[in-house]
N, C-alpha and C. Protein backbone atom coordinates (compact mmCIF):
# COMPACT_ATOMS: atom_id res chain seq x y z
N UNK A 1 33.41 -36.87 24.47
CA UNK A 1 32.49 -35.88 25.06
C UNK A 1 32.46 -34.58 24.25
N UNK A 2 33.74 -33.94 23.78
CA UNK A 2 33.63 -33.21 23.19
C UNK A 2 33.07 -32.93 21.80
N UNK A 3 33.14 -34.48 20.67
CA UNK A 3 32.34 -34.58 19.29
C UNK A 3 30.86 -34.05 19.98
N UNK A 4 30.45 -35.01 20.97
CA UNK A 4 29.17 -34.93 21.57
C UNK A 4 28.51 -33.36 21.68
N UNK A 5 29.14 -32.75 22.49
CA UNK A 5 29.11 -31.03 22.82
C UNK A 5 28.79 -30.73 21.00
N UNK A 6 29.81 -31.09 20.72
CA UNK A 6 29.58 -30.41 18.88
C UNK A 6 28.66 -30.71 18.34
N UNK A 7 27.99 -32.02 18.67
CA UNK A 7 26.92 -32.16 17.51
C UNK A 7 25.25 -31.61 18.65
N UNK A 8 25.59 -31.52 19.50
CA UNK A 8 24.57 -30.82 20.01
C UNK A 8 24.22 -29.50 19.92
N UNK A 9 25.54 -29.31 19.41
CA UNK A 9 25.84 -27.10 19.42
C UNK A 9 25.24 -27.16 18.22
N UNK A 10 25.13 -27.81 17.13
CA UNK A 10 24.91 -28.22 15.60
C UNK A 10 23.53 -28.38 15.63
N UNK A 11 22.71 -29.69 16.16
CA UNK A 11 21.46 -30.16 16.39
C UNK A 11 20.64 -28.32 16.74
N UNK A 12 21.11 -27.74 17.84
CA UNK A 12 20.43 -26.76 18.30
C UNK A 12 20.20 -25.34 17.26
N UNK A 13 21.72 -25.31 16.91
CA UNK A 13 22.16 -23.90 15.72
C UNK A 13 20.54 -24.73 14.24
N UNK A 14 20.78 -25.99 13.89
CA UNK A 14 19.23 -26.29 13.00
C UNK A 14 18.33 -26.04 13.31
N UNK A 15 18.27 -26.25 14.18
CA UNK A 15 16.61 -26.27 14.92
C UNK A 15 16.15 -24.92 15.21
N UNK A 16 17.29 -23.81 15.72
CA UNK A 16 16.81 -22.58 15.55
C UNK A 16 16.65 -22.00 14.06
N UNK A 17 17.44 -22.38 13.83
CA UNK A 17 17.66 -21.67 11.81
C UNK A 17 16.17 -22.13 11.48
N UNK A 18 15.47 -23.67 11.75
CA UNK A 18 14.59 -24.23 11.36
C UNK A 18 13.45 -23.41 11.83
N UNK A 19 13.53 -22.86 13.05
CA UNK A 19 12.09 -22.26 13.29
C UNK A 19 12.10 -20.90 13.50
N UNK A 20 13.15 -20.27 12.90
CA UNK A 20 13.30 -19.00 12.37
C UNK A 20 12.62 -19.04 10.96
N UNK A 21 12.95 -20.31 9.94
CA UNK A 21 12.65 -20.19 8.72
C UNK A 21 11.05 -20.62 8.93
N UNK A 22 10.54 -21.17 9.27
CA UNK A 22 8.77 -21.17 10.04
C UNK A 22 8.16 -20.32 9.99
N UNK A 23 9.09 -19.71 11.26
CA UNK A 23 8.31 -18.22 11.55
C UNK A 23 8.09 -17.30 10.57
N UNK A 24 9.11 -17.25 9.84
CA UNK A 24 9.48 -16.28 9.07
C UNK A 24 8.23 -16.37 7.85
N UNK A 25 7.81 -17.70 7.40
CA UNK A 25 6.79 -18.12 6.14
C UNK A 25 5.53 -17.72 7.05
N UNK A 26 5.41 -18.70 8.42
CA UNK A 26 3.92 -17.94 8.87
C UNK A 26 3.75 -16.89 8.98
N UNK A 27 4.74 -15.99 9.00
CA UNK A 27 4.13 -14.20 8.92
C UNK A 27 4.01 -13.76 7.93
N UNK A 28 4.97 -13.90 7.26
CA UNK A 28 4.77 -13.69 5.50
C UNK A 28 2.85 -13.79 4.91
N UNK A 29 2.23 -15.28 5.35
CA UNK A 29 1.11 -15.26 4.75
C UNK A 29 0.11 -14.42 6.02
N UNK A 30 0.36 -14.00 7.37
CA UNK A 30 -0.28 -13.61 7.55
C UNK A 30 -0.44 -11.61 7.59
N UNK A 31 0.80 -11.44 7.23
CA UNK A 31 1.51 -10.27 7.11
C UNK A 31 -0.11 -9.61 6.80
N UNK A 32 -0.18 -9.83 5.40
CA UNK A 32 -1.30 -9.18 4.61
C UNK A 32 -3.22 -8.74 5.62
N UNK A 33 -2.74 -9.61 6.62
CA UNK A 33 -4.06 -9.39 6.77
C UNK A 33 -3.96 -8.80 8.52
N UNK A 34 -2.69 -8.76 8.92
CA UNK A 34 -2.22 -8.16 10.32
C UNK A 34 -1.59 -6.76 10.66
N UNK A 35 -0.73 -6.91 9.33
CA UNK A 35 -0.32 -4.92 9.22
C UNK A 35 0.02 -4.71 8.16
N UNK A 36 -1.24 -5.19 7.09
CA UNK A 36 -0.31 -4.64 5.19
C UNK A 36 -1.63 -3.57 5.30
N UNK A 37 -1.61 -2.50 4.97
CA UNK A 37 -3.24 -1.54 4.91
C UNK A 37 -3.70 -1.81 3.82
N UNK A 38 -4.83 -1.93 3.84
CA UNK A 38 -6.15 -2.13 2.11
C UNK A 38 -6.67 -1.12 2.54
N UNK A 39 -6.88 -0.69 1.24
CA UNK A 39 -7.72 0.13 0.58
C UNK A 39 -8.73 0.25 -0.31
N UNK A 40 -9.80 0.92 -0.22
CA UNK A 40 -10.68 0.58 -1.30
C UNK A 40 -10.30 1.90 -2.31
N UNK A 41 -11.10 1.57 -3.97
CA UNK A 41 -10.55 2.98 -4.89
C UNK A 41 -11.29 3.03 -5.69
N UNK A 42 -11.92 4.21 -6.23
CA UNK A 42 -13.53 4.32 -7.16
C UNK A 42 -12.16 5.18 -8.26
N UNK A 43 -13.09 5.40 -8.93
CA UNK A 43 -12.81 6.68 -9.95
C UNK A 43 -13.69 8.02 -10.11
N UNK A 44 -13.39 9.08 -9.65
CA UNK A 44 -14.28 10.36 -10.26
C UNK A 44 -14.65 10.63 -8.77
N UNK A 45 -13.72 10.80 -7.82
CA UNK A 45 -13.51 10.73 -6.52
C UNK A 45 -13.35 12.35 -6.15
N UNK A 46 -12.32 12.41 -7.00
CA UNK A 46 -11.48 14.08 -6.60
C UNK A 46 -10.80 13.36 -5.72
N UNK A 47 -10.40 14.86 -5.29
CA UNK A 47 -9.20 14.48 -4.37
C UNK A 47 -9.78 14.10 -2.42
N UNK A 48 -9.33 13.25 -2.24
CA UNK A 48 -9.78 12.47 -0.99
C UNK A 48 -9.14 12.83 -0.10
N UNK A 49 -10.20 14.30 1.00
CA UNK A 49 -9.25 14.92 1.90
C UNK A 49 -9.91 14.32 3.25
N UNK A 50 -10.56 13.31 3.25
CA UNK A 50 -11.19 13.11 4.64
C UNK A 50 -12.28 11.83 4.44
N UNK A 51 -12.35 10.96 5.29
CA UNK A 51 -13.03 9.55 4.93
C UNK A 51 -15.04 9.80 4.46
N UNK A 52 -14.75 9.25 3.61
CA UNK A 52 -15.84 9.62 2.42
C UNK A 52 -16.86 8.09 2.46
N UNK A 53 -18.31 8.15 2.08
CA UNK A 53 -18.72 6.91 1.93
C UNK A 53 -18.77 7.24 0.29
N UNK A 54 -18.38 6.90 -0.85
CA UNK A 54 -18.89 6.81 -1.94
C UNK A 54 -19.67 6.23 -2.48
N UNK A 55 -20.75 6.45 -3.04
CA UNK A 55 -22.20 5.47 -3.92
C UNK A 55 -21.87 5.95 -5.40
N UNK A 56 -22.19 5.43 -5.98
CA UNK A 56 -22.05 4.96 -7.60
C UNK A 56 -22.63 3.73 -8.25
N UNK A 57 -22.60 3.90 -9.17
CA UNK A 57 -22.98 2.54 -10.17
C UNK A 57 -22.90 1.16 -9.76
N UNK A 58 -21.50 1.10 -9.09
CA UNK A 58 -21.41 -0.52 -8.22
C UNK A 58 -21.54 0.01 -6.82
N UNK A 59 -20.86 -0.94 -6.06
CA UNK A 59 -21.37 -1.08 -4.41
C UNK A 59 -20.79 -0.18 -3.56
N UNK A 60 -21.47 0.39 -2.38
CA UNK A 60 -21.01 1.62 -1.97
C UNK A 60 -19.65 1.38 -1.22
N UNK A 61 -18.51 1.98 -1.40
CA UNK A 61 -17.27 1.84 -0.34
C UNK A 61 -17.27 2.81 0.24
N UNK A 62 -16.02 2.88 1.52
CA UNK A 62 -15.16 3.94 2.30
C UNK A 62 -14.33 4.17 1.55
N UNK A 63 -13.89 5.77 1.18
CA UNK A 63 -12.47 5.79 1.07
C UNK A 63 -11.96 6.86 2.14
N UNK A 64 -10.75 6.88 2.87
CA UNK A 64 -10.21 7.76 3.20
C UNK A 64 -9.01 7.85 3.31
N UNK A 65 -7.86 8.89 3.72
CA UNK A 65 -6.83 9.21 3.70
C UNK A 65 -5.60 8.11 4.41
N UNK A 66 -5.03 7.63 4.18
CA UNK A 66 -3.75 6.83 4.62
C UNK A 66 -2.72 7.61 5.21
N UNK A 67 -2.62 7.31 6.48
CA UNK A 67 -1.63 7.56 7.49
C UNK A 67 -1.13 6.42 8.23
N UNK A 68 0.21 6.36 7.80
CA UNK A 68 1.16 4.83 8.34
C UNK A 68 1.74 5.53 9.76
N UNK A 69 1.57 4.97 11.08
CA UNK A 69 2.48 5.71 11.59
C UNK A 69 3.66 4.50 12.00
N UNK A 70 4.68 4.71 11.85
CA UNK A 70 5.72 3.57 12.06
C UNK A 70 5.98 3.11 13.46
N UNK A 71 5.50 4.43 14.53
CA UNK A 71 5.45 3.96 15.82
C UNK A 71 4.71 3.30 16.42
N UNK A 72 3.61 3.05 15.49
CA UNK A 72 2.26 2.07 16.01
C UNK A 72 2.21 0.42 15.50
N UNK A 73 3.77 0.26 14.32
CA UNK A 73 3.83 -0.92 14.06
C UNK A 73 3.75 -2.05 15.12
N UNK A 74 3.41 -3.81 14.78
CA UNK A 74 3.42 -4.55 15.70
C UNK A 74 5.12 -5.38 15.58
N UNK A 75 5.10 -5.90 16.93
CA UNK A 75 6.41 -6.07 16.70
C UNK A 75 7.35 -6.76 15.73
N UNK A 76 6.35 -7.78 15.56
CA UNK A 76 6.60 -8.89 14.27
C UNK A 76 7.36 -8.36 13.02
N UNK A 77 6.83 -6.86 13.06
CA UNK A 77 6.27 -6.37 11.23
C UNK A 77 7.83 -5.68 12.15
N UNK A 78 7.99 -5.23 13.39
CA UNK A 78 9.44 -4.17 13.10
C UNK A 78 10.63 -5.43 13.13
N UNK A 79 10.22 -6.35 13.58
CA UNK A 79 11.84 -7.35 13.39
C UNK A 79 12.02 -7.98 12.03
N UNK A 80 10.82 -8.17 11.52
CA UNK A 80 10.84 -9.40 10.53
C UNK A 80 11.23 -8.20 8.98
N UNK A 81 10.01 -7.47 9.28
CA UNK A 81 10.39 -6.32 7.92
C UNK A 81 10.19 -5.16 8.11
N UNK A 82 11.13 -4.10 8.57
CA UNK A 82 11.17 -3.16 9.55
C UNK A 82 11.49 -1.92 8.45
N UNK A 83 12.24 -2.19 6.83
CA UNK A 83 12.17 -1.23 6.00
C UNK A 83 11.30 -0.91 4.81
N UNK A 84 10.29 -1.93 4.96
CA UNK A 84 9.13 -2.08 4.06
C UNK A 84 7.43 -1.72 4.50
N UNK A 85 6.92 -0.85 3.87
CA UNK A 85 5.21 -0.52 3.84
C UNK A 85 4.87 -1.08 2.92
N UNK A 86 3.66 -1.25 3.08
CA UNK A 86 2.78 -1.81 1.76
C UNK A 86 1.43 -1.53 1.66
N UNK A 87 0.76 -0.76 0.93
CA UNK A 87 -0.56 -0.47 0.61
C UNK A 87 -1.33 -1.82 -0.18
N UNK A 88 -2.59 -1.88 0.13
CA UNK A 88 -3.22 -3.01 -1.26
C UNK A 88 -4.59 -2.50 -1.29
N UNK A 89 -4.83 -2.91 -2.61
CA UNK A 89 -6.73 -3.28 -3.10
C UNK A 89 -6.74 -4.49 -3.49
N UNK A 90 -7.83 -4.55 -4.05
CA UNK A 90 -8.17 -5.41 -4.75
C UNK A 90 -9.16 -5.23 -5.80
N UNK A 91 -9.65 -3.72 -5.80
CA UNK A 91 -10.72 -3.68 -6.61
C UNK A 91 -10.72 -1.41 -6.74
N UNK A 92 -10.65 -1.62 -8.10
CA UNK A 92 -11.05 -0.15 -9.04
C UNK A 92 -12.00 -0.14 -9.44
N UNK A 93 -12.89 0.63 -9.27
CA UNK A 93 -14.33 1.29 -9.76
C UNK A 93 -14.43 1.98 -10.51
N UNK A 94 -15.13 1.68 -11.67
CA UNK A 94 -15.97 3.04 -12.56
C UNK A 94 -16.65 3.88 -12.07
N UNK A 95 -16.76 4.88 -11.54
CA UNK A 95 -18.11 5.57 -10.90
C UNK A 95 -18.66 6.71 -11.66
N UNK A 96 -18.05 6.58 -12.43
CA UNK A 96 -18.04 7.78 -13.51
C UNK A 96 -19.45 7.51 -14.42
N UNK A 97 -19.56 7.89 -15.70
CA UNK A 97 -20.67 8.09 -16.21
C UNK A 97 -20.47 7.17 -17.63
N UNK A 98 -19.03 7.46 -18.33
CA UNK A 98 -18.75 6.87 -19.18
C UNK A 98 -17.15 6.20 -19.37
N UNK A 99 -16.81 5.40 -20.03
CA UNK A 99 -15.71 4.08 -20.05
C UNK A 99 -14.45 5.30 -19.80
N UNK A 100 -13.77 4.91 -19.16
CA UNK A 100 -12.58 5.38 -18.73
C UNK A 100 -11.40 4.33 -18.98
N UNK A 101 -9.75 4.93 -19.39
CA UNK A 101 -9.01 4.30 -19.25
C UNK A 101 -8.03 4.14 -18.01
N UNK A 102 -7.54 3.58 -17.20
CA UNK A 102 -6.65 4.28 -15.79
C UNK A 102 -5.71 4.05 -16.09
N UNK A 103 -5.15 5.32 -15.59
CA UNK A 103 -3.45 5.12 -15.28
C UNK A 103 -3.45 5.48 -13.89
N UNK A 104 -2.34 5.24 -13.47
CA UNK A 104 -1.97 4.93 -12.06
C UNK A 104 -0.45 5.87 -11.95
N UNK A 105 -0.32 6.56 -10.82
CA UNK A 105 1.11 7.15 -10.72
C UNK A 105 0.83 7.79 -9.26
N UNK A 106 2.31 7.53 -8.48
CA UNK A 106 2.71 7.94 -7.25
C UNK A 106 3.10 9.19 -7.39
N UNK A 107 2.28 10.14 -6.61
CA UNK A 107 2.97 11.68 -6.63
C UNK A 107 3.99 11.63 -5.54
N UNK A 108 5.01 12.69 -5.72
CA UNK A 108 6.24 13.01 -4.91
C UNK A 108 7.11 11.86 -4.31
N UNK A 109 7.51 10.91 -5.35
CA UNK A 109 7.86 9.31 -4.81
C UNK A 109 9.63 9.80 -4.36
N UNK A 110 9.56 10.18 -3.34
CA UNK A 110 10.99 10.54 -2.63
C UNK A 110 11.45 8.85 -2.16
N UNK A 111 11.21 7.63 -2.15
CA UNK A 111 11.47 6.39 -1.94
C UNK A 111 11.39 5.82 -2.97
N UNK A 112 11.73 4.61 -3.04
CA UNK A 112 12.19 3.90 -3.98
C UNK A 112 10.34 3.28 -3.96
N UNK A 113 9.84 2.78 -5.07
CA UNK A 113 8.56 2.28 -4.96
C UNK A 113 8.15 1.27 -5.95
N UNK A 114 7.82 -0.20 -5.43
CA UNK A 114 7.40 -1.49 -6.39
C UNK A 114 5.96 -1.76 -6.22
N UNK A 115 5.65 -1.59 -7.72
CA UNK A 115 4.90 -2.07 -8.25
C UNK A 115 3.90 -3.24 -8.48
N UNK A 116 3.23 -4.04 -7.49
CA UNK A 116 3.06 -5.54 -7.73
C UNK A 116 1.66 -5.21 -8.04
N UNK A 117 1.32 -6.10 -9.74
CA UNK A 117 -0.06 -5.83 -9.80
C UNK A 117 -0.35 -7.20 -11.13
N UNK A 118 -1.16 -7.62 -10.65
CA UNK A 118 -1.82 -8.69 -11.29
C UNK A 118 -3.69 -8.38 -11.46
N UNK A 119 -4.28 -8.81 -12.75
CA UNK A 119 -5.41 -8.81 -13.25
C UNK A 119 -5.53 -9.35 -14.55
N UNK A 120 -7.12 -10.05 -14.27
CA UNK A 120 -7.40 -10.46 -15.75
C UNK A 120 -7.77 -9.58 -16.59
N UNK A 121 -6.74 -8.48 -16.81
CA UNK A 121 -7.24 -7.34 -17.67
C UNK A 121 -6.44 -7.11 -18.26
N UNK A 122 -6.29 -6.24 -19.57
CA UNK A 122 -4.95 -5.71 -20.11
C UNK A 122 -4.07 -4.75 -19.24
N UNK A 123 -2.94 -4.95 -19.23
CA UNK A 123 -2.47 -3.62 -18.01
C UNK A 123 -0.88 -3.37 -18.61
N UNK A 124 -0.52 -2.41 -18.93
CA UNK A 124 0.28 -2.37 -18.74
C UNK A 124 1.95 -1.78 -18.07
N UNK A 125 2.44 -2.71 -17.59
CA UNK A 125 3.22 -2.58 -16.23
C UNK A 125 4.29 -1.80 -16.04
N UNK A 126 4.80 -0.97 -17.41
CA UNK A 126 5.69 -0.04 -17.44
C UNK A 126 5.16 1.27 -17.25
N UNK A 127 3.88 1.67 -17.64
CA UNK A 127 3.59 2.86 -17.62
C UNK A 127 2.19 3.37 -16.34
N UNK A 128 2.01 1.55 -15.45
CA UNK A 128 0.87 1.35 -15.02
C UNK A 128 -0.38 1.80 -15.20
N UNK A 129 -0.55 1.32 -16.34
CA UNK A 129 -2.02 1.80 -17.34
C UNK A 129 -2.37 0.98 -17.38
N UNK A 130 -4.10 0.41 -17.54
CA UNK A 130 -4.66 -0.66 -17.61
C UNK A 130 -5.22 0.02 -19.33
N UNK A 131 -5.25 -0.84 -19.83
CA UNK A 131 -4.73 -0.64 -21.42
C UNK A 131 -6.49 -0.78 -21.71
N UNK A 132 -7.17 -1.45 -21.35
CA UNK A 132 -8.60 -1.55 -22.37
C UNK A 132 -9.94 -0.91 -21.23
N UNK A 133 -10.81 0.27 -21.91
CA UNK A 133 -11.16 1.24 -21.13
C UNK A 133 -12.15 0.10 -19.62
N UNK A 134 -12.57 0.90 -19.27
CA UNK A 134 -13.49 0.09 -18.16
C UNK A 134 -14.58 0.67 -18.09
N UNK A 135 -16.41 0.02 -18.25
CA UNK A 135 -17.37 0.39 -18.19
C UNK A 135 -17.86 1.03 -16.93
N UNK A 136 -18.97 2.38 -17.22
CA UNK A 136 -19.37 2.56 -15.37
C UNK A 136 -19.79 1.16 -14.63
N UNK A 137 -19.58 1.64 -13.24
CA UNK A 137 -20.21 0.08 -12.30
C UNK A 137 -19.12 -0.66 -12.51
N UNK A 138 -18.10 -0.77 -13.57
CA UNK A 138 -17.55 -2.27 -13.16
C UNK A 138 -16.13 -1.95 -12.24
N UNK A 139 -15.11 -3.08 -12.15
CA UNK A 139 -14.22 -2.74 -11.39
C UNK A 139 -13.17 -3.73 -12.53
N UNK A 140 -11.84 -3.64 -12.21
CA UNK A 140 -11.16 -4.01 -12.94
C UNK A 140 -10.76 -5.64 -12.03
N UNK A 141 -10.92 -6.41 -13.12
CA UNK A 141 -11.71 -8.11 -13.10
C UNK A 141 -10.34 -8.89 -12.26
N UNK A 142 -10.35 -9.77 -11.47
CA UNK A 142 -9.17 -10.21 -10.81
C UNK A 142 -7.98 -9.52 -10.47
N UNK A 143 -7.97 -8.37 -9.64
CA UNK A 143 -7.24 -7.26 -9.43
C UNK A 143 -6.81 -7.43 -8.35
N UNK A 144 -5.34 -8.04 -8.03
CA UNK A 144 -5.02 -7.24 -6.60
C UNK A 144 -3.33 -6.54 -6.86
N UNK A 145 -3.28 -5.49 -6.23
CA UNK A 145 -2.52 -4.19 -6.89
C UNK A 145 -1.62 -4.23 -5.33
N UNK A 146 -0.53 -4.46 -5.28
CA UNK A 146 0.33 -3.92 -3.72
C UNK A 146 1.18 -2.94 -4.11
N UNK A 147 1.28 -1.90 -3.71
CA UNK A 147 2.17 -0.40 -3.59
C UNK A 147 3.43 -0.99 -2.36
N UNK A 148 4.77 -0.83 -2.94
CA UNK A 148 5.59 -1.17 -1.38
C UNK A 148 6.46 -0.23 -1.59
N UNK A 149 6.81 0.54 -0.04
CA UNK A 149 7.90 1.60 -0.10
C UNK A 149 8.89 1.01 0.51
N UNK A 150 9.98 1.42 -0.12
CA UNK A 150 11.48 0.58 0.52
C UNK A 150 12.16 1.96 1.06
N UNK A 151 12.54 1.41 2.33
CA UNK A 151 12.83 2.53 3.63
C UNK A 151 14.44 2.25 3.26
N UNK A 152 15.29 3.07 3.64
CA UNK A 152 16.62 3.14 3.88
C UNK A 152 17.04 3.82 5.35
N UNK A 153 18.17 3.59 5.43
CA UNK A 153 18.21 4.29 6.98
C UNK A 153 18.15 5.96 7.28
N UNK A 154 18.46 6.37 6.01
CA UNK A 154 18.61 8.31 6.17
C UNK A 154 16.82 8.14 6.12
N UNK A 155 16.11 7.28 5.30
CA UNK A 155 14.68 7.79 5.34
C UNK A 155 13.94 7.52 6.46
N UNK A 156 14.41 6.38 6.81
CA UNK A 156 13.73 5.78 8.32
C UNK A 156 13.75 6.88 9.54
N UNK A 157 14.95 7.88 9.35
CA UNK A 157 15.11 8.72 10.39
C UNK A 157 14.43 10.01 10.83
N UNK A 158 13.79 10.35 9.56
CA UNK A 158 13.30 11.28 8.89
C UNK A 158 11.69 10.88 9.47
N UNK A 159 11.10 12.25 10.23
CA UNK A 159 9.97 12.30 10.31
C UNK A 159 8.67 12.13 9.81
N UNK A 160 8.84 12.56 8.80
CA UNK A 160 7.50 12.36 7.79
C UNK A 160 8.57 11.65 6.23
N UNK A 161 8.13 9.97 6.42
CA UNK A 161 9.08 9.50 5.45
C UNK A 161 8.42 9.15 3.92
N UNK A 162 7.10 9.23 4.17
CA UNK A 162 6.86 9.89 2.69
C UNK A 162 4.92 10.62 2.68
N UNK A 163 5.29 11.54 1.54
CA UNK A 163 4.13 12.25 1.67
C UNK A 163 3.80 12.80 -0.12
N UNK A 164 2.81 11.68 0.20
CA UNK A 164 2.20 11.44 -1.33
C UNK A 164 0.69 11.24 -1.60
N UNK A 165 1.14 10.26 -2.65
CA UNK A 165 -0.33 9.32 -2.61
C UNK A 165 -0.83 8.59 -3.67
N UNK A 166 -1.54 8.01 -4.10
CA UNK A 166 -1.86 7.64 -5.29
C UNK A 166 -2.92 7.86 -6.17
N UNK A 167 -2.61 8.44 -7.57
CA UNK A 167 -3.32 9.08 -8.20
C UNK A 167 -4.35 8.81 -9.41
N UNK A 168 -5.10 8.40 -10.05
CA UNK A 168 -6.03 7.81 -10.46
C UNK A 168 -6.02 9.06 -11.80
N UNK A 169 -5.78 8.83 -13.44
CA UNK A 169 -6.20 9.38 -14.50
C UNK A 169 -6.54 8.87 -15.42
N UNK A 170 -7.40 9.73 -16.66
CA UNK A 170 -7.78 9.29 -17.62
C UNK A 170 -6.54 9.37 -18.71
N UNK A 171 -6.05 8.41 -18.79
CA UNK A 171 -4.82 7.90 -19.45
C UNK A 171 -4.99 8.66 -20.86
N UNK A 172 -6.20 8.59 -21.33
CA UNK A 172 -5.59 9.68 -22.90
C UNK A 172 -5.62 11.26 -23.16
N UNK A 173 -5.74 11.64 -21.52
CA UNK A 173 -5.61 13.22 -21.84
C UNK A 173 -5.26 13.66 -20.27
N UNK A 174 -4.97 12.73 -19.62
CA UNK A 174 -4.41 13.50 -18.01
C UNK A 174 -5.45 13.76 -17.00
N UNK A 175 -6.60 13.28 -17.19
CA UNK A 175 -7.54 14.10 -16.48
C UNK A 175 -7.67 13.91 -15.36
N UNK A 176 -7.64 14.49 -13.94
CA UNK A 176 -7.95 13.62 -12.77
C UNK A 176 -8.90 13.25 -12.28
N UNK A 177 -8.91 12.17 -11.88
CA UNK A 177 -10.07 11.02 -11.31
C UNK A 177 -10.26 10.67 -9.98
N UNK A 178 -8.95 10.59 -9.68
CA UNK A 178 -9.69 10.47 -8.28
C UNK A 178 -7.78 10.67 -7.57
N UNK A 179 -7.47 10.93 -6.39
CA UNK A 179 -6.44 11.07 -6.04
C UNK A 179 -6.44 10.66 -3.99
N UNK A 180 -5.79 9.26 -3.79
CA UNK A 180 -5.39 9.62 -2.71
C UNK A 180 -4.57 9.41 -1.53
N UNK A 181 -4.71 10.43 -1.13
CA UNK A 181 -2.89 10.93 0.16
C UNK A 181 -2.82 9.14 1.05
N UNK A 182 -1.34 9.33 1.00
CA UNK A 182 -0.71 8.61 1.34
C UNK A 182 0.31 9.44 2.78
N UNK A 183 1.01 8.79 3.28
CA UNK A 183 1.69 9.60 4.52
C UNK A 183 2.56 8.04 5.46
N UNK A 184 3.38 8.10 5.37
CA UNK A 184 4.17 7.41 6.47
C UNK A 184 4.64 8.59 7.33
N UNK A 185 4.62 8.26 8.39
CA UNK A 185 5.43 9.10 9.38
C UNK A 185 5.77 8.31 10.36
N UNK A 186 6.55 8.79 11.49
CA UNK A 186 6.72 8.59 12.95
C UNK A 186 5.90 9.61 13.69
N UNK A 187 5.22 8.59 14.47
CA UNK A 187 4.09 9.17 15.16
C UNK A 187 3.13 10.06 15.03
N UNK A 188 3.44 11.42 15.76
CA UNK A 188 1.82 12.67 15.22
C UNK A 188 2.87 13.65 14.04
N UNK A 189 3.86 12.87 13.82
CA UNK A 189 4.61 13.77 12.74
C UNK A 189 4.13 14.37 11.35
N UNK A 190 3.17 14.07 11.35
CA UNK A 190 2.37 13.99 9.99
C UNK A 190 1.23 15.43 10.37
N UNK A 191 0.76 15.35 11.87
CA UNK A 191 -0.36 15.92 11.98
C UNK A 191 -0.55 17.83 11.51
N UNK A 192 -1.35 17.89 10.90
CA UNK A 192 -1.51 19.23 9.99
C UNK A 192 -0.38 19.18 9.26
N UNK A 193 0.11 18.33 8.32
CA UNK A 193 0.90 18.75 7.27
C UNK A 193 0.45 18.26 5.93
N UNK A 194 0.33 18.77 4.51
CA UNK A 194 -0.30 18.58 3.30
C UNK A 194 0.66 18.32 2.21
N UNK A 195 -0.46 17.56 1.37
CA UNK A 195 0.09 16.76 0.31
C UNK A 195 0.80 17.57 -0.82
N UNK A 196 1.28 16.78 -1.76
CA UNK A 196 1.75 17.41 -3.01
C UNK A 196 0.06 18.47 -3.73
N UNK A 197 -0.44 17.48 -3.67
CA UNK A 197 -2.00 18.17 -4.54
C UNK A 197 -2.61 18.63 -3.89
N UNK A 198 -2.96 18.11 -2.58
CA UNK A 198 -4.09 18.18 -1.55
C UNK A 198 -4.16 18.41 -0.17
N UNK A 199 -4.12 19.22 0.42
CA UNK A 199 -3.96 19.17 2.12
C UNK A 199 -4.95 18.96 2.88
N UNK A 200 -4.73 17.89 4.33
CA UNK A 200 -5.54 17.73 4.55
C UNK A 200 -4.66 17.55 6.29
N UNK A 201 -5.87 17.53 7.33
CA UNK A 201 -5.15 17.31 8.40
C UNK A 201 -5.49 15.39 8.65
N UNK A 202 -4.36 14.38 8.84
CA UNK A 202 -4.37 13.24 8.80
C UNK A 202 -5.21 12.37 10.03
N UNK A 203 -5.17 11.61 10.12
CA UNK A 203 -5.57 10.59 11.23
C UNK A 203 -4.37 9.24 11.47
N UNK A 204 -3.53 8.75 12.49
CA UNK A 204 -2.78 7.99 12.06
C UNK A 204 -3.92 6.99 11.97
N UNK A 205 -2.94 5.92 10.47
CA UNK A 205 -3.38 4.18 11.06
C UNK A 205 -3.07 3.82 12.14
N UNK A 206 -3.57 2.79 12.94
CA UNK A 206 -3.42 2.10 14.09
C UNK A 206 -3.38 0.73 13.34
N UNK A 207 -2.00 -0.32 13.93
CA UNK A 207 -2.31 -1.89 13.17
C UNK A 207 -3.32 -2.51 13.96
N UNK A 208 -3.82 -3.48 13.56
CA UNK A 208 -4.78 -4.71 14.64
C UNK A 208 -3.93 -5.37 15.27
């Protein structure tokens, strides 16, 4: 009776491990489209203090300001990955007039911050520069770009846990192109407080 008890304590301890490891893959692929934030991103923007429709050369987008609030996460996203944000696109715009090169850089990166970026373009991943210029109208060709901030526990505690954003230049002389605020906080912690470059009063995200 007692082997019995054991291999049932065994049978059960798999079967949970088993649909922990399930769960764990079905959120993973649906993560991205339930609480990862997208963003859209032109060039020759300025700095983005409030949700904008932009028109240009290619197709008209929204852009506006990013506010994470951590208290509005769903529950999934606080058990499964509770020290990780993640921004995405999929698509950079020329809006400008003539070929631009981009570089890419996080202002005031008080967190640790990875890089995930794939395209059929030249890019390169140390200095996040896309290496060969880009015509007006186009966007940079098979692009999807994820920004992830890695939380620790002194930062998690901390009210406004980061306050930045991402910045858009012309890689052979600095010039700015387009820039914009980023903000994790807990709750209205964010509200009327300004960026490294730019101040602006926020709006939180809300997840779906």
């Amino acid at each position: 009776m007692k082997k019995l008890q054991q291999i049932v304590v065994i049978a059960i301890a798999f079967l949970l491990m088993s649909g922990i490891t399930i769960f764990a893959a079905a959120y993973g692929k649906t993560n991205a489209t339930n609480e990862k934030v997208s963003f859209s991103m032109a060039t020759h923007v300025g700095n983005v203090t409030e949700t904008r429709i932009v028109k240009g050369p290619g197709p008209t987008i929204t852009m506006t300001p990013i506010v994470i609030d951590l208290d509005s996460r769903g529950i999934l996203k606080s058990i499964i990955q509770p020290m990780v944000e993640s921004v995405s696109t999929k698509s950079i715009y020329n809006y400008g007039k003539q070929n631009v090169t981009i570089h890419m850089e996080m202002t005031n990166a008080t967190l640790p911050i990875e890089w995930i970026v794939t395209a059929n373009y030249p890019y390169d991943k140390v200095n996040h520069t896309f290496t060969k210029p880009l015509t007006p109208g186009k966007s940079i060709t098979g692009l999807s770009l994820e920004i992830r901030f890695i939380m620790d526990a002194e930062a998690w505690q901390r009210d406004v846990i980061y306050n930045g954003g991402l910045r858009l230049t012309e890689a052979s002389n600095g010039t700015l192109l387009t820039f914009l605020p980023i903000q994790i906080i807990h709750g209205s912690a964010g509200s009327g407080g300004s960026f490294e470059c730019c101040g602006f009063i926020g709006r939180s995200f809300k997840w779906n």
